[in-house]
C-alpha atoms as a PDB file:
ATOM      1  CA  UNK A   1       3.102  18.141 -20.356  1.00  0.00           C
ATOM      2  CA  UNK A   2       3.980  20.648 -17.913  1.00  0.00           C
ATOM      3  CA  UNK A   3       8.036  20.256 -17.584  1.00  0.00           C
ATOM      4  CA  UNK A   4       9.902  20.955 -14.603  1.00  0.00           C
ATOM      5  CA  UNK A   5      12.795  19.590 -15.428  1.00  0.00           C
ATOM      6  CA  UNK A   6      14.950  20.654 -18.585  1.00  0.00           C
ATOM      7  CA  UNK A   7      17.018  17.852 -20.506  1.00  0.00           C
ATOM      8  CA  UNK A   8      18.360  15.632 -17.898  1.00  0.00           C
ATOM      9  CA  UNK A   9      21.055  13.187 -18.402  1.00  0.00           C
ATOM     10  CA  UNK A  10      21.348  11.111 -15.343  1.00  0.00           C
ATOM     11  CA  UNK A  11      22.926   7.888 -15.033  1.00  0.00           C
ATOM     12  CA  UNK A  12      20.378   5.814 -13.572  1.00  0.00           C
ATOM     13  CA  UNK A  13      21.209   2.436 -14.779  1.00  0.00           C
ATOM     14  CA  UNK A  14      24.869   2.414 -13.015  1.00  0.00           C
ATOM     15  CA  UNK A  15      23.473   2.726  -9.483  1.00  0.00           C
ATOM     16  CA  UNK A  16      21.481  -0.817 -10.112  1.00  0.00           C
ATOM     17  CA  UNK A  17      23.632  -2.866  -8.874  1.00  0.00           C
ATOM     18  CA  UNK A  18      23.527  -0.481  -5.239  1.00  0.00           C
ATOM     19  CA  UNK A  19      20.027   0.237  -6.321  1.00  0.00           C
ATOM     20  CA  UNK A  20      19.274  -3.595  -6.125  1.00  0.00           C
ATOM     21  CA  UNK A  21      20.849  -4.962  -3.156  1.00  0.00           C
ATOM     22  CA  UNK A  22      18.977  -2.072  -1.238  1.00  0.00           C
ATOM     23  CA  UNK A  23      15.477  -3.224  -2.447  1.00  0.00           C
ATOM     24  CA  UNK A  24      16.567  -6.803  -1.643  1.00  0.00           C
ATOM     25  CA  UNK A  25      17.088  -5.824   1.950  1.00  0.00           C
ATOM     26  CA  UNK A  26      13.692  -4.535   2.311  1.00  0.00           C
ATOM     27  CA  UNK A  27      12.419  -7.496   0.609  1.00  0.00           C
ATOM     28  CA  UNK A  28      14.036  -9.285   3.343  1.00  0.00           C
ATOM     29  CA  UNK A  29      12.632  -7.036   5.712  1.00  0.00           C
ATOM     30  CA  UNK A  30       8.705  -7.106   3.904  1.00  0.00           C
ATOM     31  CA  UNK A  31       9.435 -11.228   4.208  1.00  0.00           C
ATOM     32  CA  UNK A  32      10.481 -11.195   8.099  1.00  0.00           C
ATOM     33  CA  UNK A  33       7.606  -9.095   8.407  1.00  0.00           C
ATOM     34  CA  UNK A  34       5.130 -11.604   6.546  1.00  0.00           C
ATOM     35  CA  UNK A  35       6.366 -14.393   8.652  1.00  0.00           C
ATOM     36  CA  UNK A  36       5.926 -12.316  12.173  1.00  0.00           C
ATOM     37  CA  UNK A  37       2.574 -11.523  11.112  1.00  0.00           C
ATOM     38  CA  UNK A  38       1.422 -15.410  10.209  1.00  0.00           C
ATOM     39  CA  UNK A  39       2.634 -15.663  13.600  1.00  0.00           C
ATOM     40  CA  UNK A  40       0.713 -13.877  15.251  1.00  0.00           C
ATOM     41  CA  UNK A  41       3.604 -11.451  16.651  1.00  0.00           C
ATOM     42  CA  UNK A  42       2.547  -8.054  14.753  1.00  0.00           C
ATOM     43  CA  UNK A  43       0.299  -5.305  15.594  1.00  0.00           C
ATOM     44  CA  UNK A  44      -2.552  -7.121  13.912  1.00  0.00           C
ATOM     45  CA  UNK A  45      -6.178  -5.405  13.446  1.00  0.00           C
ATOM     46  CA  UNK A  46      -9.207  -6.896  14.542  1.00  0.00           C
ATOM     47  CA  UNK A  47      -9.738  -8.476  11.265  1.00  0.00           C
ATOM     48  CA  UNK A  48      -7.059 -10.566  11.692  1.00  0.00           C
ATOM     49  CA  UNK A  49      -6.029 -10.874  15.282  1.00  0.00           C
ATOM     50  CA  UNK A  50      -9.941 -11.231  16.285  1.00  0.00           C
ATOM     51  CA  UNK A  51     -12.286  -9.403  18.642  1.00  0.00           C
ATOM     52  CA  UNK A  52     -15.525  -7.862  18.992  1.00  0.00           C
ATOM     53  CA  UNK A  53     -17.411  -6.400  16.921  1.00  0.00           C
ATOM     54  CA  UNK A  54     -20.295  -3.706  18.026  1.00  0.00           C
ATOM     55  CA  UNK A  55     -23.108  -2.120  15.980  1.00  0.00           C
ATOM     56  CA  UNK A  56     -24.481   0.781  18.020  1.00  0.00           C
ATOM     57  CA  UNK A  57     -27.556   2.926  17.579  1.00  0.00           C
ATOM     58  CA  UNK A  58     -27.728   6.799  18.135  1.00  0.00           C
ATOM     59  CA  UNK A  59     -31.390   8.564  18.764  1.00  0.00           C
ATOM     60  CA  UNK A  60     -29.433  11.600  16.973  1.00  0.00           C
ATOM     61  CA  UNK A  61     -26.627  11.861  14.382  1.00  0.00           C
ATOM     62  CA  UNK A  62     -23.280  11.168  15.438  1.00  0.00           C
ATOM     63  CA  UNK A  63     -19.632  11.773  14.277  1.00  0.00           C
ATOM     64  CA  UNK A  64     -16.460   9.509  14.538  1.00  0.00           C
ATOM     65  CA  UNK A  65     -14.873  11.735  16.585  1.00  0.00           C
ATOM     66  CA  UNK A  66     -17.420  11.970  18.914  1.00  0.00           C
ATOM     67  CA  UNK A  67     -17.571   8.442  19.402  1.00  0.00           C
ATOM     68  CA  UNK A  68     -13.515   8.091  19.897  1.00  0.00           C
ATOM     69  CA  UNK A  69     -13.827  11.273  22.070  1.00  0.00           C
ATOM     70  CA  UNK A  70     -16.014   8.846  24.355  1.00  0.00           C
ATOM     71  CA  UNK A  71     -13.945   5.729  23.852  1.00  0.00           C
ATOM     72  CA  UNK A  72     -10.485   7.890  24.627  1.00  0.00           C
ATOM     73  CA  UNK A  73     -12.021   9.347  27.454  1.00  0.00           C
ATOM     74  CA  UNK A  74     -12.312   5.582  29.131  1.00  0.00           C
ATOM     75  CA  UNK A  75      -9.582   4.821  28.117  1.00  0.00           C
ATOM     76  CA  UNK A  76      -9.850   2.550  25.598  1.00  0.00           C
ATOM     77  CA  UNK A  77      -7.371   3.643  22.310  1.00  0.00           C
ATOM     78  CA  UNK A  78      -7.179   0.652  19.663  1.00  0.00           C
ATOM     79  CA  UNK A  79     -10.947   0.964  19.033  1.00  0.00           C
ATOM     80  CA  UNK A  80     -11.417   0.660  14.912  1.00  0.00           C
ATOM     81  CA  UNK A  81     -14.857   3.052  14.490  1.00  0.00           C
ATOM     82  CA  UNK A  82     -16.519   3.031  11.489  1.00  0.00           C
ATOM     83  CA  UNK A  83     -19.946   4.701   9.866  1.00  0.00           C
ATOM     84  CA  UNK A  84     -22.505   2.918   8.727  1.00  0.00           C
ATOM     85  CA  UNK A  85     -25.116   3.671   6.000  1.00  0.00           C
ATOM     86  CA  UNK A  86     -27.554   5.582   7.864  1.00  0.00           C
ATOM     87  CA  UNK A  87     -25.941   8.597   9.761  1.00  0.00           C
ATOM     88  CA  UNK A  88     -27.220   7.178  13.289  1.00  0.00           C
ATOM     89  CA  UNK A  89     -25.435   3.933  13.517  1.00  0.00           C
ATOM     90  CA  UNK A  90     -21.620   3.495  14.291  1.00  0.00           C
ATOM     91  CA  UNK A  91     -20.170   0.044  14.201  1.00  0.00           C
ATOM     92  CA  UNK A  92     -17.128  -0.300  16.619  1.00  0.00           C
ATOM     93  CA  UNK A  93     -14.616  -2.983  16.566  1.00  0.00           C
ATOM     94  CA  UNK A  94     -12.257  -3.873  19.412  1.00  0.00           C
ATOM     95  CA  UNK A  95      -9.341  -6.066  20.184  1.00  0.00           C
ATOM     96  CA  UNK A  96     -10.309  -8.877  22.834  1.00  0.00           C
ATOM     97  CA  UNK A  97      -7.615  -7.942  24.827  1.00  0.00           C
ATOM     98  CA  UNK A  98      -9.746  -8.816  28.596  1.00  0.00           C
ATOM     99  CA  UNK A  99     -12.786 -10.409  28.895  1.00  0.00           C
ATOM    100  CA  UNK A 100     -14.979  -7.176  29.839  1.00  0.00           C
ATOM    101  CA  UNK A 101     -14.175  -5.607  26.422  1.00  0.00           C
ATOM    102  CA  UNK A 102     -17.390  -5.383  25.446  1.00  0.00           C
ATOM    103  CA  UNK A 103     -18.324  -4.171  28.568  1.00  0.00           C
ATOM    104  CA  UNK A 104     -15.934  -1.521  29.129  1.00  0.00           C
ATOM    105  CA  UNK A 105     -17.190  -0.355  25.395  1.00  0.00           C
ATOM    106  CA  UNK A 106     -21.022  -0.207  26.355  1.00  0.00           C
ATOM    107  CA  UNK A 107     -20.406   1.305  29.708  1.00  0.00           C
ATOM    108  CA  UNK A 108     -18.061   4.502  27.520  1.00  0.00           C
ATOM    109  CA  UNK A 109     -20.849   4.892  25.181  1.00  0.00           C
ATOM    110  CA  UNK A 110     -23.693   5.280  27.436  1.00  0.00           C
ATOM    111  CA  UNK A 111     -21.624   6.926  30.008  1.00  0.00           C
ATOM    112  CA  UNK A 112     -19.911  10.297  27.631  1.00  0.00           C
ATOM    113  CA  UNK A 113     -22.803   9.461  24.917  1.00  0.00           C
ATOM    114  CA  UNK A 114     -25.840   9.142  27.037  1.00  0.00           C
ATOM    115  CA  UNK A 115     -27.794  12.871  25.413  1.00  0.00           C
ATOM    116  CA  UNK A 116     -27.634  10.808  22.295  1.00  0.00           C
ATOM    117  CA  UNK A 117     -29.587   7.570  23.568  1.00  0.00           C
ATOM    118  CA  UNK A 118     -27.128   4.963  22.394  1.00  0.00           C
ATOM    119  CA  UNK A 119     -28.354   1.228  21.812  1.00  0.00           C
ATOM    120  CA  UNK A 120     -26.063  -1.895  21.299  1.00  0.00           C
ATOM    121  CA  UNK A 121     -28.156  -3.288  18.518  1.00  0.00           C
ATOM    122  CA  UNK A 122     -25.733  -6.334  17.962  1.00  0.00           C
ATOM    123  CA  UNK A 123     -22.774  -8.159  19.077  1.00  0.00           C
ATOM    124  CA  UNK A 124     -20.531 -10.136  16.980  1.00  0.00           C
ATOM    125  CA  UNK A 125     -17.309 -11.817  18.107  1.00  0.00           C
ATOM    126  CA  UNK A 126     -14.804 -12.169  15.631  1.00  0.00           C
ATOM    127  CA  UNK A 127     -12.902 -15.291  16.535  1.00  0.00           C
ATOM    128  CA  UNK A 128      -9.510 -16.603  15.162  1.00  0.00           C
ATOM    129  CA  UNK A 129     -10.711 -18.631  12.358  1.00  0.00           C
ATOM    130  CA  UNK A 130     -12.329 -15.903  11.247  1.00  0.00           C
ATOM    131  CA  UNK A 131      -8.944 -13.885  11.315  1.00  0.00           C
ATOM    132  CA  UNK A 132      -6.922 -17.056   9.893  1.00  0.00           C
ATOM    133  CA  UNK A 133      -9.344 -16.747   6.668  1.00  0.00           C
ATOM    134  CA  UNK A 134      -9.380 -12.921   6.385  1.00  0.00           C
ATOM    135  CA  UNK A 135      -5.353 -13.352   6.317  1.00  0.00           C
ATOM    136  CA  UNK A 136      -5.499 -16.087   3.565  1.00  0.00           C
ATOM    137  CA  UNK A 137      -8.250 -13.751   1.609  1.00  0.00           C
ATOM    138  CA  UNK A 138      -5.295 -10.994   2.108  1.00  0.00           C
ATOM    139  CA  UNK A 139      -2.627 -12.963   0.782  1.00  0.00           C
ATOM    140  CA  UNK A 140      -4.720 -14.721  -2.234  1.00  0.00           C
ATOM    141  CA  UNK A 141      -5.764 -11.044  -3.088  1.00  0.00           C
ATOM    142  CA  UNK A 142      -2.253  -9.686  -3.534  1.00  0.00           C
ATOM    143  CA  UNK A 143      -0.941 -12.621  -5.299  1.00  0.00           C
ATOM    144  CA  UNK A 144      -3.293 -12.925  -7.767  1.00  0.00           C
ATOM    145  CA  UNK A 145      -3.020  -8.609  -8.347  1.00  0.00           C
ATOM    146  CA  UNK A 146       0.526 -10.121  -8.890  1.00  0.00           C
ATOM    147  CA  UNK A 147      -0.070 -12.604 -11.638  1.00  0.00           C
ATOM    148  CA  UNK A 148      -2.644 -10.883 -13.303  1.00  0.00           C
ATOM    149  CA  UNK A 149       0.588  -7.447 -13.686  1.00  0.00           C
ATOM    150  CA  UNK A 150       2.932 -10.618 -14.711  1.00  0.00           C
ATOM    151  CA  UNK A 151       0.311 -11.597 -17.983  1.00  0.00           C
ATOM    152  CA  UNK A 152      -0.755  -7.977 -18.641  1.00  0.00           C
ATOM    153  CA  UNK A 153       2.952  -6.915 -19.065  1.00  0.00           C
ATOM    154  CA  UNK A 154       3.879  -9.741 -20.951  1.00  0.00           C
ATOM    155  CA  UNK A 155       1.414  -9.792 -23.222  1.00  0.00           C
ATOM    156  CA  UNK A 156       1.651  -5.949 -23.882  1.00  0.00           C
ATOM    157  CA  UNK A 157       5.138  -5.489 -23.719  1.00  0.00           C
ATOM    158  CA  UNK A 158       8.043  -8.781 -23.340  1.00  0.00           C
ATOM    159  CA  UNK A 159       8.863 -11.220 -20.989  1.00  0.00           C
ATOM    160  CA  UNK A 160      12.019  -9.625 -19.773  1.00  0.00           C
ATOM    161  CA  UNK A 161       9.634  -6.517 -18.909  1.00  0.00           C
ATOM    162  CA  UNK A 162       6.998  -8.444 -17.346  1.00  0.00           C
ATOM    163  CA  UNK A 163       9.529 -10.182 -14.652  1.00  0.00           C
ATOM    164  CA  UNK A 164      11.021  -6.340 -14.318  1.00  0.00           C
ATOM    165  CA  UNK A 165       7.464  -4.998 -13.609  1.00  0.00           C
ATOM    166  CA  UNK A 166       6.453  -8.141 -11.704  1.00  0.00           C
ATOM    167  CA  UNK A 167       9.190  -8.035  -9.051  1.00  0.00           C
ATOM    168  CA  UNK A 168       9.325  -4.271  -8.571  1.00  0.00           C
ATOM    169  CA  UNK A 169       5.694  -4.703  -7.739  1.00  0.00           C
ATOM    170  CA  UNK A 170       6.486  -7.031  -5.399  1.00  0.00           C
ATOM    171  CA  UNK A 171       9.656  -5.543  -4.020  1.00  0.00           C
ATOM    172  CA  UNK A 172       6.935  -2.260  -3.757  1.00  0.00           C
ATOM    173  CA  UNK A 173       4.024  -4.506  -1.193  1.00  0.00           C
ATOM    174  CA  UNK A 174       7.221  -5.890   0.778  1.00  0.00           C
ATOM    175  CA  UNK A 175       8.910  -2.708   1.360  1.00  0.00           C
ATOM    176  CA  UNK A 176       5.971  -1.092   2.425  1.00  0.00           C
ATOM    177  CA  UNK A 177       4.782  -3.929   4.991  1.00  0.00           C
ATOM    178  CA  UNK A 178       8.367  -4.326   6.270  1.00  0.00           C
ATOM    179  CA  UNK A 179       8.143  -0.192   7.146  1.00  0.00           C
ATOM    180  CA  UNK A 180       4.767  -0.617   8.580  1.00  0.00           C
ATOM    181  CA  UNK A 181       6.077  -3.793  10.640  1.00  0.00           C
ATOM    182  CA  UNK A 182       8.766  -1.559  11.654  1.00  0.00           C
ATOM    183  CA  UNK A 183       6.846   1.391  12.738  1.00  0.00           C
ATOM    184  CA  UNK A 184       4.547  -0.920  14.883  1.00  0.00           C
ATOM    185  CA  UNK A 185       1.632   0.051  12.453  1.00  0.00           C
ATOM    186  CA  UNK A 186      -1.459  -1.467  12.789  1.00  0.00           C
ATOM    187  CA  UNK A 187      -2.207  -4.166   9.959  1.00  0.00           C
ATOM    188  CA  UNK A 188      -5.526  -4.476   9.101  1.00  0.00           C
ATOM    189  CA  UNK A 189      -8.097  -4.562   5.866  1.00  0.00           C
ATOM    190  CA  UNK A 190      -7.325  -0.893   5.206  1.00  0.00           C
ATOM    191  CA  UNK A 191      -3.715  -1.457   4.761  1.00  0.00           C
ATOM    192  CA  UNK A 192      -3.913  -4.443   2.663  1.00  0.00           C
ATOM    193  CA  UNK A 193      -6.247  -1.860   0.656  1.00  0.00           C
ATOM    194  CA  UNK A 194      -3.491   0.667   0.770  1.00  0.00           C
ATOM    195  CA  UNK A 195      -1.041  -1.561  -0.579  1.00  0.00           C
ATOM    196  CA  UNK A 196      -2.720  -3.078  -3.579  1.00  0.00           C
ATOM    197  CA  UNK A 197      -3.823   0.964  -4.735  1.00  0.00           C
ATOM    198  CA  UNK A 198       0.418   1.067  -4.418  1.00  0.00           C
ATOM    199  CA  UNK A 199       0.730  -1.944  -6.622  1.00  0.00           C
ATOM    200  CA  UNK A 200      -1.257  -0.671  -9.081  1.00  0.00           C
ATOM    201  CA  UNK A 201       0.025   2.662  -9.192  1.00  0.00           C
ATOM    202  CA  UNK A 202       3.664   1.352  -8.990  1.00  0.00           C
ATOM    203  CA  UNK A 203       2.875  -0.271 -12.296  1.00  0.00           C
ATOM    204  CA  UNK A 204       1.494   2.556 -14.004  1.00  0.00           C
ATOM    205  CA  UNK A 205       4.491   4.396 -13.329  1.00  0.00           C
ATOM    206  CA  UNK A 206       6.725   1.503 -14.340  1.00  0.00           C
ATOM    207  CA  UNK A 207       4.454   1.475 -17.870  1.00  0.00           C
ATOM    208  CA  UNK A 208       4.990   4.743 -18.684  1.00  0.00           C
ATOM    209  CA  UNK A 209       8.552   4.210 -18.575  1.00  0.00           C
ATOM    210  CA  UNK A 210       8.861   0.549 -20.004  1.00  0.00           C
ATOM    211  CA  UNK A 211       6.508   2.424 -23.535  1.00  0.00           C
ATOM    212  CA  UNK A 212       9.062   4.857 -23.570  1.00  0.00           C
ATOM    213  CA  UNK A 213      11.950   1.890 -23.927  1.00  0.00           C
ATOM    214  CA  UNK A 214      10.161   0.217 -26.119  1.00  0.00           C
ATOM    215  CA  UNK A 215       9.318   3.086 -27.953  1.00  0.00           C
ATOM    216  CA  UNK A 216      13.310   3.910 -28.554  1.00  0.00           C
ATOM    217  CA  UNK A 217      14.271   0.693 -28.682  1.00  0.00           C
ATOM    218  CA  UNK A 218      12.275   0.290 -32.464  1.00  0.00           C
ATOM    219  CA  UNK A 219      14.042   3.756 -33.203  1.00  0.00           C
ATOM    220  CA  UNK A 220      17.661   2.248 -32.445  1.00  0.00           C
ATOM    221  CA  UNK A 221      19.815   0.168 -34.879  1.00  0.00           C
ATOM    222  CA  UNK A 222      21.600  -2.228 -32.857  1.00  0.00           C
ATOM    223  CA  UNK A 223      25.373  -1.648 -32.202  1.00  0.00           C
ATOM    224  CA  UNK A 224      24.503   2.144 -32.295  1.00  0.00           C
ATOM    225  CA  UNK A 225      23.491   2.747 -28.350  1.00  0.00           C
ATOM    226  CA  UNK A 226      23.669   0.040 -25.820  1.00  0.00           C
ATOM    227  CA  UNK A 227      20.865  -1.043 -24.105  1.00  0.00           C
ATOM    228  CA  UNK A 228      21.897   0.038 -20.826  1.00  0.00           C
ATOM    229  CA  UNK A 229      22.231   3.797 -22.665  1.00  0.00           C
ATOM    230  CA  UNK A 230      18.741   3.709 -24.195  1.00  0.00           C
ATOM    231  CA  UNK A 231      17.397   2.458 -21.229  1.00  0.00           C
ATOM    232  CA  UNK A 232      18.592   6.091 -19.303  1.00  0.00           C
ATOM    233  CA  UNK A 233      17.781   8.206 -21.769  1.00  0.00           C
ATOM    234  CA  UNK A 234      14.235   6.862 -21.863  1.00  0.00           C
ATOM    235  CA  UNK A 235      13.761   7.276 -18.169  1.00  0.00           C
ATOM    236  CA  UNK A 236      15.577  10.780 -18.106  1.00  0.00           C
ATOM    237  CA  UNK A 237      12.862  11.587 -21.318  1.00  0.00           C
ATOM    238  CA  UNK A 238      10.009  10.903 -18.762  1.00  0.00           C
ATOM    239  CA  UNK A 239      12.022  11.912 -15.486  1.00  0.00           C
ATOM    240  CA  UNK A 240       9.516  15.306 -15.583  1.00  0.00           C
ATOM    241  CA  UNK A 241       6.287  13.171 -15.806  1.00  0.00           C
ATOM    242  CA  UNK A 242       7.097  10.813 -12.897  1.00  0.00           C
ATOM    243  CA  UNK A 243       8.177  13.653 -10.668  1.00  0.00           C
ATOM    244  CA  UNK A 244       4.822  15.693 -11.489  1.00  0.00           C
ATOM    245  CA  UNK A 245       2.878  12.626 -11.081  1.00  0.00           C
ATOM    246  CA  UNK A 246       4.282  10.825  -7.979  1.00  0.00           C
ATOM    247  CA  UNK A 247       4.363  14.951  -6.509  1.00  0.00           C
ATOM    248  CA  UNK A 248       0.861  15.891  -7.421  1.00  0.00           C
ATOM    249  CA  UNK A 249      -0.470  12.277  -5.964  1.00  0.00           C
ATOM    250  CA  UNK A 250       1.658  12.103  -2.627  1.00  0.00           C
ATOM    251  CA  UNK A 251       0.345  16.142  -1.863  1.00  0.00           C
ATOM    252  CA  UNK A 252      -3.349  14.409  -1.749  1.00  0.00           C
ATOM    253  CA  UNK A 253      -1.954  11.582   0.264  1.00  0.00           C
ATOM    254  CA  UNK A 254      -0.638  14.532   2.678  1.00  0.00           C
ATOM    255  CA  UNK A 255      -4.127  16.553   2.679  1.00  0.00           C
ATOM    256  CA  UNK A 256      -5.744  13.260   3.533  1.00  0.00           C
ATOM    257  CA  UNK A 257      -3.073  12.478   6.160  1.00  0.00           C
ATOM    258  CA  UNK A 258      -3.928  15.689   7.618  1.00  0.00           C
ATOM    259  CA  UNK A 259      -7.687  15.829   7.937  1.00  0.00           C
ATOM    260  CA  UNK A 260      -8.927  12.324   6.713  1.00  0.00           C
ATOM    261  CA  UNK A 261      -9.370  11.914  10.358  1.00  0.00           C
ATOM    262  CA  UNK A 262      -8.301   8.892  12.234  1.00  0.00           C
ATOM    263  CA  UNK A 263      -9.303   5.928  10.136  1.00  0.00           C
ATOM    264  CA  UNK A 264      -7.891   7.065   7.120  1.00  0.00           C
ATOM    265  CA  UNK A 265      -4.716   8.186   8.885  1.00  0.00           C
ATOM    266  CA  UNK A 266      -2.889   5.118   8.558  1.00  0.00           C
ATOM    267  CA  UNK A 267      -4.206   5.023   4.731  1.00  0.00           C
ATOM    268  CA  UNK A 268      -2.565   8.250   3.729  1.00  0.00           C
ATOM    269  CA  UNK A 269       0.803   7.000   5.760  1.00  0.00           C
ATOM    270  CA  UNK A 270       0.901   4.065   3.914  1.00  0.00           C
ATOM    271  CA  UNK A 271      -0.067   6.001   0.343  1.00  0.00           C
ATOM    272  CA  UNK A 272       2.662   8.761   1.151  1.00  0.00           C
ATOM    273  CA  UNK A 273       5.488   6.105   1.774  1.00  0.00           C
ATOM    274  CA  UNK A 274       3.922   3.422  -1.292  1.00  0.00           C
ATOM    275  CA  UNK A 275       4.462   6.387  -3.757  1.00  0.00           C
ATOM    276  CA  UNK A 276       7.889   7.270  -2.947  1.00  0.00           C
ATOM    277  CA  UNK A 277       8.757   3.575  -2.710  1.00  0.00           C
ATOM    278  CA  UNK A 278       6.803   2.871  -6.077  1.00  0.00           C
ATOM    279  CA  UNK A 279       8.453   6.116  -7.793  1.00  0.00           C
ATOM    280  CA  UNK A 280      12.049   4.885  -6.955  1.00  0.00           C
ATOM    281  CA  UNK A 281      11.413   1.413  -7.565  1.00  0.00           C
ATOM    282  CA  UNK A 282      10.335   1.938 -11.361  1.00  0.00           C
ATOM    283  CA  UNK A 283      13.244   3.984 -11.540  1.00  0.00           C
ATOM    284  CA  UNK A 284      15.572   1.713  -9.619  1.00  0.00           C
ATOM    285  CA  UNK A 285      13.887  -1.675  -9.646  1.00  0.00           C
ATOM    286  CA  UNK A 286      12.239  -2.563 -12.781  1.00  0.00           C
ATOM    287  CA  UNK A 287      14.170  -1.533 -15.509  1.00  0.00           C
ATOM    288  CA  UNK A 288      17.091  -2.675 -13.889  1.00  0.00           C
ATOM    289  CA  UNK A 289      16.171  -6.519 -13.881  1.00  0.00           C
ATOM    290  CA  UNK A 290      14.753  -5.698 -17.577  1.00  0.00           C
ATOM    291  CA  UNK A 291      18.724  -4.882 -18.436  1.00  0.00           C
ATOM    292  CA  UNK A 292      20.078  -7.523 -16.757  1.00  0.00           C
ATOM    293  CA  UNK A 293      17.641 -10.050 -18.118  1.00  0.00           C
ATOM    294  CA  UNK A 294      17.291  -8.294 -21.840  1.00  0.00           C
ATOM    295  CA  UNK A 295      20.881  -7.386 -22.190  1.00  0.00           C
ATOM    296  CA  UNK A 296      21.492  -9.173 -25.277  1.00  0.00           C
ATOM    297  CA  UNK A 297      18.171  -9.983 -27.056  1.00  0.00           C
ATOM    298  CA  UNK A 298      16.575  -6.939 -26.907  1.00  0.00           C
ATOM    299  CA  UNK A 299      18.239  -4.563 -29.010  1.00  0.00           C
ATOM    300  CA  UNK A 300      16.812  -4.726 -32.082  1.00  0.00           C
ATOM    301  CA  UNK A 301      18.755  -4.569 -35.933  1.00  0.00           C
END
């Protein structure tokens, strides 16, 4: 392991109590968020907010950024563009925001497109009990990523660590939709996708450093170290590992940022802030509620 850091020694543990009531407020914040979006009152994709939905058919290849070129140049910005399997087909999806959308959509295509030959091979309207469902689907899907961390944990490590790891997880998918809330962000099926890839790396960070506690905790004769001790130098013994890691994984999140284009650009936000939130909250978060919960059973004789 490449090592970056020489022999730290930082007090991590005695910051939780600072450490905790800031993740609280952005749990707070994540929940107001959850509650604005039931409601209809966030910037909500087509997949959930509704819409139309238009497969279109190209004579020649054609790129995403041709067809947004086209749909900018009307004027219309929120369009959601996205390849199909063959290279000549572009499916677009729109907010029903008037009732010429689909309209204004044809008439951009065939207008800036027209040397490609465009065809509107389908239209689908995606109504609001389609969006209802698709935000149920959304919710079911993150809360059962949640239980299925809570057994895995629990089964491989304790209890005590799987509520740690369970609730920073959670703590990770609220902070992260509270920011995204914030910053007006669009939510749609990509983001939820973003933030369950956050989950699950949040909780491979947080198992590197729960094996190294329980690692030194069948090393430590109890009344020797307190737990609270053990539990820093365990996290300062993989400090190097986690900043390498979370580094290496957030510069890829940056490239793609960069020149993933348009569709994924909201992806690679949402990656770059998850991994900083997920890095601090294994840190911060988990093993913190593993202390306060394992204080005096987990030290072993």
């Amino acid at each position: 392991m490449i090592q970056i850091l020489g022999k730290t020694n930082i007090d991590f543990l005695g910051k939780k109590y600072f450490a905790l009531g800031l993740s609280c407020l952005m749990i707070i914040v994540g929940i107001f968020a959850i509650f604005q979006i039931h409601a209809g009152r966030a910037n909500l994709g087509v997949d959930f907010a509704g819409g139309l939905s238009l497969q279109v058919k190209f004579s020649q290849p054609i790129t995403l950024a041709e067809v947004r070129a086209a749909l900018d140049k009307a004027g219309i910005k929120d369009a959601d563009i996205q390849e199909l399997p063959t290279e000549k087909k572009i499916l677009i999806k729109l907010k029903k925001q008037k009732e010429n959308a689909y309209e204004a959509v044809e008439n951009a295509i065939k207008e800036n497109l027209s040397n490609k030959e465009p065809v509107v091979e389908s239209i689908t309207e995606i109504g609001p009990k389609i969006g209802e469902r698709t935000k149920r689907d959304a919710t079911v899907a993150i809360a059962v990523a949640t239980l299925g961390i809570l057994l895995y944990i629990a089964i491989r490590f304790r209890f005590h660590f799987a509520v740690g790891a369970t609730f920073a997880t959670f703590h990770d998918v609220m902070a992260l939709l509270g920011i995204f809330y914030i910053l007006d962000k669009e939510i749609n099926l990509i983001f939820i996708s973003a933030l369950l890839t956050i989950a699950g790396y949040s909780l491979t960070d947080t198992v590197v450093v729960f094996d190294r506690i329980r690692e030194n905790l069948g090393k430590v004769a109890k009344g020797t170290m307190t737990l609270e001790a053990l539990m820093n130098k365990s996290i300062n013994e993989v400090l190097s590992r986690t900043i390498i890691t979370s580094f290496t994984t957030f510069i890829s999140s940056f490239a793609l940022f960069l020149f993933g284009g348009e569709v994924l650009h909201d992806f690679a936000l949402a990656m770059m802030i998850g991994i900083v939130i997920g890095t601090y909250s294994s840190i911060f978060v988990a093993s913190p509620i593993v202390l306060l919960l394992g204080k005096n059973s987990l030290l072993k004789k």
